[in-house]
C-alpha atoms as a PDB file:
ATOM      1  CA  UNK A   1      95.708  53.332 -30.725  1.00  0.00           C
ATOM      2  CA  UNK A   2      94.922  50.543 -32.975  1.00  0.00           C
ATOM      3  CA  UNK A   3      95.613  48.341 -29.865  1.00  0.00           C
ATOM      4  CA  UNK A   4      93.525  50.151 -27.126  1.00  0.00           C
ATOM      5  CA  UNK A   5      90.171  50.427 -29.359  1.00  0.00           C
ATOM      6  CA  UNK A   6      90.808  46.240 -29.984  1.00  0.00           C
ATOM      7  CA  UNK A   7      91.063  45.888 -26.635  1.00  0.00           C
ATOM      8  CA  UNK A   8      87.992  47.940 -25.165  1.00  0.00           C
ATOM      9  CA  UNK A   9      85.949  46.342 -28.017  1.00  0.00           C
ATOM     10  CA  UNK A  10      86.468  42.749 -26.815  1.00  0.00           C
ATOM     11  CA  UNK A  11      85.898  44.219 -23.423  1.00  0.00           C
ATOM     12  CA  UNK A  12      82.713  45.656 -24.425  1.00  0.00           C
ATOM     13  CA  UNK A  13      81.809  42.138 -26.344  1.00  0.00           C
ATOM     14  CA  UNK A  14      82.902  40.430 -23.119  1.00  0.00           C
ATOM     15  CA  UNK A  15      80.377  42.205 -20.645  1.00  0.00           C
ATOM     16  CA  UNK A  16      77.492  42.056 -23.205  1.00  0.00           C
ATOM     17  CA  UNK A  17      78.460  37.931 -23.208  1.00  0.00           C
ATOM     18  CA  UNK A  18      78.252  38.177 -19.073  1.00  0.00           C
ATOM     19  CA  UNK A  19      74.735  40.344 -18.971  1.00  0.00           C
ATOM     20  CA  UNK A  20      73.306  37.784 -21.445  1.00  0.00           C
ATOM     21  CA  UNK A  21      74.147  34.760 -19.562  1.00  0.00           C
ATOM     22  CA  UNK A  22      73.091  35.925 -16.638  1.00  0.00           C
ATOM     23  CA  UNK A  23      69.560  36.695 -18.463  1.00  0.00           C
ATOM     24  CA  UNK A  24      69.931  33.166 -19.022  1.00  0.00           C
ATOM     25  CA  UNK A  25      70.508  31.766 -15.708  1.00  0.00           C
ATOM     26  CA  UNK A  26      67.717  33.966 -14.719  1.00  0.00           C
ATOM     27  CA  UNK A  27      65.512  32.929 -17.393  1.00  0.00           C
ATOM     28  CA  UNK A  28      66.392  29.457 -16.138  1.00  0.00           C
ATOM     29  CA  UNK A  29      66.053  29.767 -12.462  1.00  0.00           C
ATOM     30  CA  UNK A  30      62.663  31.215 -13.346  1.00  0.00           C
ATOM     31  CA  UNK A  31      61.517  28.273 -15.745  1.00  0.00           C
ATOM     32  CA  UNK A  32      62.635  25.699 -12.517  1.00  0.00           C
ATOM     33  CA  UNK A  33      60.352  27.980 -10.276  1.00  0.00           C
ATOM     34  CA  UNK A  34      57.586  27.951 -12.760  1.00  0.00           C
ATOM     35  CA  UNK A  35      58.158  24.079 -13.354  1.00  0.00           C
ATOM     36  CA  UNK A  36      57.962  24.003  -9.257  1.00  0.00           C
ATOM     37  CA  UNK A  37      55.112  26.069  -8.878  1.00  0.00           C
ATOM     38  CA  UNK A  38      53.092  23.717 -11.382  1.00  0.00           C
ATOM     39  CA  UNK A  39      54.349  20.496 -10.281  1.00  0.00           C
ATOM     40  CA  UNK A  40      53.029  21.633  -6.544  1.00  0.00           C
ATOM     41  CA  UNK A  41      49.635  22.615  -7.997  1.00  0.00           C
ATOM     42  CA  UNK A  42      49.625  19.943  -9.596  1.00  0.00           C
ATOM     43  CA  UNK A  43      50.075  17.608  -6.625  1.00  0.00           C
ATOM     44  CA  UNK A  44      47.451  19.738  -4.846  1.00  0.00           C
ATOM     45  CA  UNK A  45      44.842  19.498  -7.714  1.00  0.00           C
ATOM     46  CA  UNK A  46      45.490  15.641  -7.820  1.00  0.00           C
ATOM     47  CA  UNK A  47      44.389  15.876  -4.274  1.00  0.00           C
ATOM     48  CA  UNK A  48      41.429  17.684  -4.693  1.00  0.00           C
ATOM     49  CA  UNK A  49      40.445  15.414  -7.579  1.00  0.00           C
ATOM     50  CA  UNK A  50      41.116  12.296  -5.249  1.00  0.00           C
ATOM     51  CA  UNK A  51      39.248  14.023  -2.490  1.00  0.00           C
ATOM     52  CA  UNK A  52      36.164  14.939  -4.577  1.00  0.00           C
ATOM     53  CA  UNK A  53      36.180  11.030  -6.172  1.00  0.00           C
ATOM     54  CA  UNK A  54      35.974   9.493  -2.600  1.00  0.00           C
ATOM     55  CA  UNK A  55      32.984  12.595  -1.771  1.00  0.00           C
ATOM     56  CA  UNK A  56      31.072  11.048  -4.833  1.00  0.00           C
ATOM     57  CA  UNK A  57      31.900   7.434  -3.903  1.00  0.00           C
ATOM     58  CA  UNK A  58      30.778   8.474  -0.412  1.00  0.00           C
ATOM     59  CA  UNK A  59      27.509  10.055  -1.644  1.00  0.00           C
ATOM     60  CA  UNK A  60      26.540   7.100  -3.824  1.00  0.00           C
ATOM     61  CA  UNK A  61      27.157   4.745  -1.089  1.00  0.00           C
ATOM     62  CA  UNK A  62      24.692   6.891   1.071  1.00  0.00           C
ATOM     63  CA  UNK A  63      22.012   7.418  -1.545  1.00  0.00           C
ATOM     64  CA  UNK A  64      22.274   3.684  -2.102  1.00  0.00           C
ATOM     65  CA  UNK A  65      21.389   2.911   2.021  1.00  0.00           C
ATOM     66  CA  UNK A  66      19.061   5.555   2.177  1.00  0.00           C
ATOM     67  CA  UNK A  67      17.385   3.939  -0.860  1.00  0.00           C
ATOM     68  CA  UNK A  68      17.877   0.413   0.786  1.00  0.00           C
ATOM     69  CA  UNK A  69      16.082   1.919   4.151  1.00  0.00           C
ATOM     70  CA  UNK A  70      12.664   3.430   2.137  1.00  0.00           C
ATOM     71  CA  UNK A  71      12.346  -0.026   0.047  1.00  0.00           C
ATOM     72  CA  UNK A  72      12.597  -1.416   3.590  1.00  0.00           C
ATOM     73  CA  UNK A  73      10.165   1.330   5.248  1.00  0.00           C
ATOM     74  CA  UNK A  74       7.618   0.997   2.183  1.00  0.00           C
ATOM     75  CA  UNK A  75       7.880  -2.675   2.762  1.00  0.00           C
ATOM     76  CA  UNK A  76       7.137  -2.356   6.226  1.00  0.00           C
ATOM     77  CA  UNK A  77       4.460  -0.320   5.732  1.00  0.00           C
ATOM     78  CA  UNK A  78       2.415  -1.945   2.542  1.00  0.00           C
ATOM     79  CA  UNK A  79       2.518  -5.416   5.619  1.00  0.00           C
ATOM     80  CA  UNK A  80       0.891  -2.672   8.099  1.00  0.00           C
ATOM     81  CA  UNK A  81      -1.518  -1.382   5.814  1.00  0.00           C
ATOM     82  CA  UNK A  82      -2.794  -4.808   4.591  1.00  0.00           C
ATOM     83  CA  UNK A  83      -2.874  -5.888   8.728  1.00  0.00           C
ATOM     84  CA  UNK A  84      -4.613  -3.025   9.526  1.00  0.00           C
ATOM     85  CA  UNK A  85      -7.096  -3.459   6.103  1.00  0.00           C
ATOM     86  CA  UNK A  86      -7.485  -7.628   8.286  1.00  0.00           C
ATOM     87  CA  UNK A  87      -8.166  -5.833  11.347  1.00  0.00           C
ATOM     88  CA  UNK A  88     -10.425  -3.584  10.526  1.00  0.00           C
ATOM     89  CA  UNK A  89     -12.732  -6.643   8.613  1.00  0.00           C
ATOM     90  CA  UNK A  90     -12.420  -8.674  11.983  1.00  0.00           C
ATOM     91  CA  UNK A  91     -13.603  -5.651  14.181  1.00  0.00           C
ATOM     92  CA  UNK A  92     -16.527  -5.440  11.163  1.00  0.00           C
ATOM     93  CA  UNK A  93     -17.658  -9.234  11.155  1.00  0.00           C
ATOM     94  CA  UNK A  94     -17.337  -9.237  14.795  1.00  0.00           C
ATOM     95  CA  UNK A  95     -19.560  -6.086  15.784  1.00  0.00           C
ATOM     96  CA  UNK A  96     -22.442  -8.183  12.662  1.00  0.00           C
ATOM     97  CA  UNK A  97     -21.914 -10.983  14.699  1.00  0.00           C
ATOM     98  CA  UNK A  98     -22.315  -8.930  17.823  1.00  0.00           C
ATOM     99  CA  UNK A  99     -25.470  -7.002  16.316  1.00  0.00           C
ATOM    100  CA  UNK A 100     -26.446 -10.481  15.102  1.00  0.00           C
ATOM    101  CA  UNK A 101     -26.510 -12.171  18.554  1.00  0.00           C
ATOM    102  CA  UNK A 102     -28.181  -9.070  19.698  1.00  0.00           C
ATOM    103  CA  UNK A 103     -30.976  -9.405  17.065  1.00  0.00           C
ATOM    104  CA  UNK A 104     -31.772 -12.742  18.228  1.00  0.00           C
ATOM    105  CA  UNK A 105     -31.910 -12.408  21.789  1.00  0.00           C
ATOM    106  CA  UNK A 106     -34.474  -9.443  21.297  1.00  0.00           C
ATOM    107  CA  UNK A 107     -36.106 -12.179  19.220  1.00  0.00           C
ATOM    108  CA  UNK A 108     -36.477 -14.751  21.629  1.00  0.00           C
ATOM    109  CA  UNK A 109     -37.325 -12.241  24.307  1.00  0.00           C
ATOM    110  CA  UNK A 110     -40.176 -11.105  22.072  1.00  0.00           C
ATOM    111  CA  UNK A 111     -41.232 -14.990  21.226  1.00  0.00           C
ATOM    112  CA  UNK A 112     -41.062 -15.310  25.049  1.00  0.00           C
ATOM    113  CA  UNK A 113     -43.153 -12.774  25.505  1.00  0.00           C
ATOM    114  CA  UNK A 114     -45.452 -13.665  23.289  1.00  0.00           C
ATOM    115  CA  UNK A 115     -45.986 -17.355  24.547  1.00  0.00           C
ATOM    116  CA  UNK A 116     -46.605 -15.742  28.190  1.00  0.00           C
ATOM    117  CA  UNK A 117     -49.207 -13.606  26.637  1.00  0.00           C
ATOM    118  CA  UNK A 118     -50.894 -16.137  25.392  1.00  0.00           C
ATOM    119  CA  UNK A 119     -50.708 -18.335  28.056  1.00  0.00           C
ATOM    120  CA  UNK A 120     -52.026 -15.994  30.390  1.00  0.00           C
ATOM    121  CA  UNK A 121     -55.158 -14.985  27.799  1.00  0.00           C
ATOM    122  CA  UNK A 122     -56.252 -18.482  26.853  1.00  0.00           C
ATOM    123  CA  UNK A 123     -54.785 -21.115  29.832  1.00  0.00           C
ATOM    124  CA  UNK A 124     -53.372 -22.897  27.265  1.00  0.00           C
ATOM    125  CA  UNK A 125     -49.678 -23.008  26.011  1.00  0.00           C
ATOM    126  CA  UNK A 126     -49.186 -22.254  22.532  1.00  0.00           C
ATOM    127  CA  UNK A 127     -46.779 -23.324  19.438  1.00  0.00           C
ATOM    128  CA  UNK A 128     -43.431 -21.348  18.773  1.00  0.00           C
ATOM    129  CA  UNK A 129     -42.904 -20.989  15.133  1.00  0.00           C
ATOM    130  CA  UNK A 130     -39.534 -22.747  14.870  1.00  0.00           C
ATOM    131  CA  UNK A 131     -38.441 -21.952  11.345  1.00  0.00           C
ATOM    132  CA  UNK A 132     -40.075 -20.748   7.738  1.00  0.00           C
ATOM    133  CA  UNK A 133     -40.711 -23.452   5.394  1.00  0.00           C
ATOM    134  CA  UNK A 134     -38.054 -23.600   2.694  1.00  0.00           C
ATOM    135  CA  UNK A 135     -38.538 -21.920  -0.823  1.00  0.00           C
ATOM    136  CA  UNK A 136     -37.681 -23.284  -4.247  1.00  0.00           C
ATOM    137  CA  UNK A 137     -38.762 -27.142  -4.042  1.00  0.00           C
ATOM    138  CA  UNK A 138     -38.327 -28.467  -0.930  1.00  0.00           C
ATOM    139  CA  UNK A 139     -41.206 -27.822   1.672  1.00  0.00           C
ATOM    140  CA  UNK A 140     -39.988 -29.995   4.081  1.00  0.00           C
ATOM    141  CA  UNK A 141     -36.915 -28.668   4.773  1.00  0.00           C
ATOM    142  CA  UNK A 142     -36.849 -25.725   7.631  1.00  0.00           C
ATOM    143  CA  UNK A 143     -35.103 -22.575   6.804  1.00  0.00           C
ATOM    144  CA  UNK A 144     -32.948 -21.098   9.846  1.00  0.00           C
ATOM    145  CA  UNK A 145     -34.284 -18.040  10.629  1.00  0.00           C
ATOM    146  CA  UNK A 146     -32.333 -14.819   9.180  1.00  0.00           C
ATOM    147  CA  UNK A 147     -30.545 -14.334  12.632  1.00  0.00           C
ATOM    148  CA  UNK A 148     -28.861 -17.296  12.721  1.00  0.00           C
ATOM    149  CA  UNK A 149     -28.266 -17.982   9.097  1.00  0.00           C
ATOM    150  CA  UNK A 150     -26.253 -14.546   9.050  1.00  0.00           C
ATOM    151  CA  UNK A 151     -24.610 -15.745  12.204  1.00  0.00           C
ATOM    152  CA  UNK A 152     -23.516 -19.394  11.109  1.00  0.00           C
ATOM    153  CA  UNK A 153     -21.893 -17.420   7.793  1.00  0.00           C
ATOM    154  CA  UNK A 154     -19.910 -15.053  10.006  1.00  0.00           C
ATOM    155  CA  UNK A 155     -18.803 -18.079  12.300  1.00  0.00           C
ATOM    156  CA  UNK A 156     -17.381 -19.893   9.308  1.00  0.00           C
ATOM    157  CA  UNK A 157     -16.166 -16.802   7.930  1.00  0.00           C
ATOM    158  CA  UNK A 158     -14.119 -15.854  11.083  1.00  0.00           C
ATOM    159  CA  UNK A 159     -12.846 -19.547  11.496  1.00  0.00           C
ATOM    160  CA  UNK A 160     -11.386 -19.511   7.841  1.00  0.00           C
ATOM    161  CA  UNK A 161     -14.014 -22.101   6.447  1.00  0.00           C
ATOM    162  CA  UNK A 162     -14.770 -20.147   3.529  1.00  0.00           C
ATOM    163  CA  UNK A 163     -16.356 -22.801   1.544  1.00  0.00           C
ATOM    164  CA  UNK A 164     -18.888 -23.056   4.184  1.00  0.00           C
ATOM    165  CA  UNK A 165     -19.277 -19.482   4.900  1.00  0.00           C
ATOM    166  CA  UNK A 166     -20.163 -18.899   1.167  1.00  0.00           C
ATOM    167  CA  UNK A 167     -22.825 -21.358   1.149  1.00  0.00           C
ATOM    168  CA  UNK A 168     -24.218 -20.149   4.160  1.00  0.00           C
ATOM    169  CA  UNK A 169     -24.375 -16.717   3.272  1.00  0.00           C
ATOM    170  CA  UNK A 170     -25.609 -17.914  -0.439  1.00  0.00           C
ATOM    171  CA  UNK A 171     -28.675 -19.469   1.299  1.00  0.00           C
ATOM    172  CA  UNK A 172     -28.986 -16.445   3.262  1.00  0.00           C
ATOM    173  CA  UNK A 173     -29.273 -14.436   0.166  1.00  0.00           C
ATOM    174  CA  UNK A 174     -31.592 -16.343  -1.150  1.00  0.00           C
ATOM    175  CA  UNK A 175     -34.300 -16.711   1.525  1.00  0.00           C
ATOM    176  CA  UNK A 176     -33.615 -12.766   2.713  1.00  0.00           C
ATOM    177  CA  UNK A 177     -32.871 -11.061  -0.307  1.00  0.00           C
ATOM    178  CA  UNK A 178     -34.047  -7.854   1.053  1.00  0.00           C
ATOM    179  CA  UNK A 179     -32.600  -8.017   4.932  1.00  0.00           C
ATOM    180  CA  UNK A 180     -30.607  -5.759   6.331  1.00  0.00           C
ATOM    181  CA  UNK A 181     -27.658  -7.695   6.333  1.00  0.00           C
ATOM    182  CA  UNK A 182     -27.798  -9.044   2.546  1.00  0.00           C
ATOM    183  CA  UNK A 183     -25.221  -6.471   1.726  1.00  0.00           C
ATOM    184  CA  UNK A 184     -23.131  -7.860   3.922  1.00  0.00           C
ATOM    185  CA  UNK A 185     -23.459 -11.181   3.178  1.00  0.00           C
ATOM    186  CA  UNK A 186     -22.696 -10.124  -0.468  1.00  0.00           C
ATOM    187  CA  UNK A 187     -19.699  -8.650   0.668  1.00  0.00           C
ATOM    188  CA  UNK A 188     -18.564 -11.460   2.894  1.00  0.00           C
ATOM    189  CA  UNK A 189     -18.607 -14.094  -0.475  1.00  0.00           C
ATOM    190  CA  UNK A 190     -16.185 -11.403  -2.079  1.00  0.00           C
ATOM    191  CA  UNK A 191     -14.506 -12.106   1.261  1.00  0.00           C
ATOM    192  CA  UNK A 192     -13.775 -15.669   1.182  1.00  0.00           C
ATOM    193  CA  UNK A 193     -13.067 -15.580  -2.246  1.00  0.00           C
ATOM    194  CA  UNK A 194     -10.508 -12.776  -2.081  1.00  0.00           C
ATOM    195  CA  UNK A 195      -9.039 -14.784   0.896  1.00  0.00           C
ATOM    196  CA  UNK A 196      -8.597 -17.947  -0.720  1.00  0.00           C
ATOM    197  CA  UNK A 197      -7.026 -15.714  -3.997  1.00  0.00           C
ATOM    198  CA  UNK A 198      -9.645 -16.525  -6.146  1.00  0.00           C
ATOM    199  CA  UNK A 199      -9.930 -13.251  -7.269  1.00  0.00           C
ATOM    200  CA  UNK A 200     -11.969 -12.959 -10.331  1.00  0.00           C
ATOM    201  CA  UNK A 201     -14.823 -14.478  -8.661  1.00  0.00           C
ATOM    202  CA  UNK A 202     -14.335 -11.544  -5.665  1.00  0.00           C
ATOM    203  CA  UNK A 203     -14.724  -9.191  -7.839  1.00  0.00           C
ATOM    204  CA  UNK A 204     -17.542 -10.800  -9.263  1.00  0.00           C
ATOM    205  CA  UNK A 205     -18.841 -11.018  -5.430  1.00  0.00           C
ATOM    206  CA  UNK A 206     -17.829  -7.393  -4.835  1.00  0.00           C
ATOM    207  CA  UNK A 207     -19.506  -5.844  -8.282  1.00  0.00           C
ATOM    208  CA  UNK A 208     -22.433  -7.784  -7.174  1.00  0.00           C
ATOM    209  CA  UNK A 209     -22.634  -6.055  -3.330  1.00  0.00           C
ATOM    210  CA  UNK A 210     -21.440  -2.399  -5.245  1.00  0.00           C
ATOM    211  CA  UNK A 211     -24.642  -2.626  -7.621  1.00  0.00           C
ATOM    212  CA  UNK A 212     -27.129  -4.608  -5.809  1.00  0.00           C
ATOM    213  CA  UNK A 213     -26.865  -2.887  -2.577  1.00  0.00           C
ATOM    214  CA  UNK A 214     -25.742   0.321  -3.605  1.00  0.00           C
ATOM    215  CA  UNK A 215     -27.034   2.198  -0.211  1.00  0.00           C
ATOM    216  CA  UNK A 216     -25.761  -0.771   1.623  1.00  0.00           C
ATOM    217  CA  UNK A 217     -22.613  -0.139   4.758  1.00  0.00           C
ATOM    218  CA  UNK A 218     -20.302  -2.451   3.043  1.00  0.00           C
ATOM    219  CA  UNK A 219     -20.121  -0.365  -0.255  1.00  0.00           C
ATOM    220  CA  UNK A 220     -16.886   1.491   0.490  1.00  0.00           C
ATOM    221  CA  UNK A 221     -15.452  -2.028   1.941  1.00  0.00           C
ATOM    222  CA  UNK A 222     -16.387  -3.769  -1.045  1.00  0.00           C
ATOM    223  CA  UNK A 223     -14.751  -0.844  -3.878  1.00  0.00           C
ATOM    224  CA  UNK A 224     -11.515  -1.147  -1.612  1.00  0.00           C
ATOM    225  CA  UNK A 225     -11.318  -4.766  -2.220  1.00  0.00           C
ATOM    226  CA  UNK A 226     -11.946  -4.822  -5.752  1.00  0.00           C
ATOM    227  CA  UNK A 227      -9.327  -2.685  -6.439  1.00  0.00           C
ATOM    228  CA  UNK A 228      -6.937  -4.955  -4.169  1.00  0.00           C
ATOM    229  CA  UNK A 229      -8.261  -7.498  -5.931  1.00  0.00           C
ATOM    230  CA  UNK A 230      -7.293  -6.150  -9.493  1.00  0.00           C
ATOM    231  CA  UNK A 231      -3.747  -5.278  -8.543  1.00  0.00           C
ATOM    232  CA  UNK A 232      -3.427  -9.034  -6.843  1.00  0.00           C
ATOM    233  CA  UNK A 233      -4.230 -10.241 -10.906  1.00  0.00           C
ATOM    234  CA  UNK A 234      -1.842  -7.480 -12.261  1.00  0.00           C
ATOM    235  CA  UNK A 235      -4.378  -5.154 -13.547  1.00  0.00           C
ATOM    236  CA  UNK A 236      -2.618  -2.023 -12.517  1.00  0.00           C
ATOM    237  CA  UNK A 237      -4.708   0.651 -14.346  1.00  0.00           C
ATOM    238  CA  UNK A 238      -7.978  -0.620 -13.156  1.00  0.00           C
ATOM    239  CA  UNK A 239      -6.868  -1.128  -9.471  1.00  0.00           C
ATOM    240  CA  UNK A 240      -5.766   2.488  -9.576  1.00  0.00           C
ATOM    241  CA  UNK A 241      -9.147   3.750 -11.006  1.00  0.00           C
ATOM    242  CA  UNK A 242     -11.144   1.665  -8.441  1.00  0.00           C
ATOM    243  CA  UNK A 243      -9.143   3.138  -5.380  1.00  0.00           C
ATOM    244  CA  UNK A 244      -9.254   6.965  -6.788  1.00  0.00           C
ATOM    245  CA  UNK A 245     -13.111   6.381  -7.456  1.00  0.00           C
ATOM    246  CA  UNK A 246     -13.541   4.993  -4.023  1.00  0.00           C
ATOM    247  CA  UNK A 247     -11.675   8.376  -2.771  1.00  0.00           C
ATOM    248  CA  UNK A 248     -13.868  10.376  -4.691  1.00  0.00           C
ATOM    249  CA  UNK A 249     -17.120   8.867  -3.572  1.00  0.00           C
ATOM    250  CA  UNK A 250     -16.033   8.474   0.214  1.00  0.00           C
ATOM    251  CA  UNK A 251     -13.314  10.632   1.114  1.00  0.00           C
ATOM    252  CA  UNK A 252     -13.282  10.225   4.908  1.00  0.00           C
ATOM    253  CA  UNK A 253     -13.692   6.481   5.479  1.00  0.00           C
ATOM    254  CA  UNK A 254     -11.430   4.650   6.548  1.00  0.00           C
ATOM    255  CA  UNK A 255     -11.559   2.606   3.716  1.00  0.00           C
ATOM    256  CA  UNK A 256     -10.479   5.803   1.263  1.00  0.00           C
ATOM    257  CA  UNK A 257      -7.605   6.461   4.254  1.00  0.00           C
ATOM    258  CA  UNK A 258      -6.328   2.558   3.163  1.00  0.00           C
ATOM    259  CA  UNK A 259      -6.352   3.275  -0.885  1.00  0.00           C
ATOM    260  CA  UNK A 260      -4.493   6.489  -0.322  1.00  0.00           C
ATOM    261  CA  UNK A 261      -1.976   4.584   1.216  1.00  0.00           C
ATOM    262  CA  UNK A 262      -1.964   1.690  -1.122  1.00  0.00           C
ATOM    263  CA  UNK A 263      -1.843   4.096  -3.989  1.00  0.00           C
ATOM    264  CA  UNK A 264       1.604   6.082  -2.124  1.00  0.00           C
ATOM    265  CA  UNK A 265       3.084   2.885  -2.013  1.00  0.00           C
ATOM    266  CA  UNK A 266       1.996   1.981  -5.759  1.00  0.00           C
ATOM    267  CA  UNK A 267       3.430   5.179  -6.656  1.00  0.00           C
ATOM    268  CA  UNK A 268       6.724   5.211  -4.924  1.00  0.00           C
ATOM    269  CA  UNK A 269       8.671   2.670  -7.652  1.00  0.00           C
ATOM    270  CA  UNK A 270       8.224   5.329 -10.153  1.00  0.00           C
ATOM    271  CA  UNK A 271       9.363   8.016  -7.915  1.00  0.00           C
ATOM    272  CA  UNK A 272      12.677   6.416  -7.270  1.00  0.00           C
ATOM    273  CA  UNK A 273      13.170   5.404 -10.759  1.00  0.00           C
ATOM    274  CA  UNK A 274      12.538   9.194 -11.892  1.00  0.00           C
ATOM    275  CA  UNK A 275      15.446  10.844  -8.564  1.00  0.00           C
END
């Protein structure tokens, strides 16, 4: 009896041993499957990661050309503006010189007239008055009339003698103060200077037309070009003030239309430094 109950106890000790190793080879099999399933997530995560790096890398390389392409367009567009700014000052000093011309024509017609008046009331021909004697010293020099004082400015002005143009216009300033056309010929000396980058004396040119003349039809012109002036000598602040001013005081001229773009483009730096 001693025997049997021996016997069925090693049996009994013998099938526990066999259900536990078989937990064991289970609990195995399932720590390989785990160890699978998070080596293949793994792999796929790794992917992913890889995938989103080259997204990023792609981004950045796209943000970078579309940057590239405004600094290009802004470029592109600051040369337009400043063309169209030249453009728009031809088309001005060539309708003066057109109104100019004009002037003097009715002029001569009228002198013309005149002479045939005379002739016909007294038989005899008469005397044109050629010129006005000059002022300030010299009374034998003959002063061009207005007409073609203003005229000879604009001619040197549109051929790029600026030198000359000043002095013409100078004289013209100071033998018809009060014309018509003294604001302009104010403005035109800001011209030449601001053409030949002398541009503390343009704005001494252009202050002069802004306060002298200040109903005058070159007052927006000459605000515009002061503040383009003052950037051109890296005075920021005050170029900025001048164009918003000019805004403020003539918002639809074309002239306020040119500072809104200048100030866009001034504007745009900061902007990309800020995204």
């Amino acid at each position: 009896m001693l025997a049997l109950a021996s016997i069925g106890q090693a049996f009994g000790a013998s099938k526990e041993t066999i259900r536990m190793m078989q937990q064991l080879d289970d609990l195995q099999q399932q720590v390989k499957d785990l160890q699978k399933t998070v080596d293949t997530q793994t792999a796929i995560l790794k992917t992913l990661v890889e995938q989103a790096n080259d997204n990023v890398n792609s981004m950045k390389a796209a943000i970078a050309e579309l940057q590239r392409t405004n600094q290009q367009n802004l470029a592109t567009t600051a040369n337009r503006l400043d063309g169209v700014t030249t453009q728009i000052q031809e088309l001005s000093a060539s309708l003066d010189e057109t109104k100019a011309r004009l002037a003097k024509l009715s002029d001569q017609v009228s002198q013309t007239q005149n002479i045939l008046q005379t002739l016909n009331s007294s038989g005899q021909p008469a005397a044109s008055n050629t010129g006005q004697a000059g002022r300030g010293g010299n009374g034998n020099r003959v002063v061009p009339d207005p007409t073609t004082l203003y005229q000879s400015g604009l001619s040197y002005y549109n051929g790029g003698q600026y030198d000359l143009a000043i002095q013409a216009f100078e004289e013209f300033l100071q033998n018809y103060p009060d014309s018509d056309y003294a604001s302009n010929a104010q403005f035109y000396i800001g011209d030449c200077y601001y053409n030949q980058k002398r541009y503390e004396q343009a704005i001494e040119a252009y202050n002069t037309c802004i306060e002298r003349y200040p109903k005058g039809n070159k007052l927006p012109a000459a605000q515009l070009k002061k503040g383009y002036a003052l950037l051109a000598l890296g005075q920021k602040q005050a170029g900025i003030k001048e164009l918003r001013s000019l805004i403020q005081r003539f918002p639809d001229s074309d002239e306020a239309n040119l500072a809104r773009g200048r100030l866009r483009q001034l504007s745009a730096p900061a902007r990309r430094r800020s995204e």
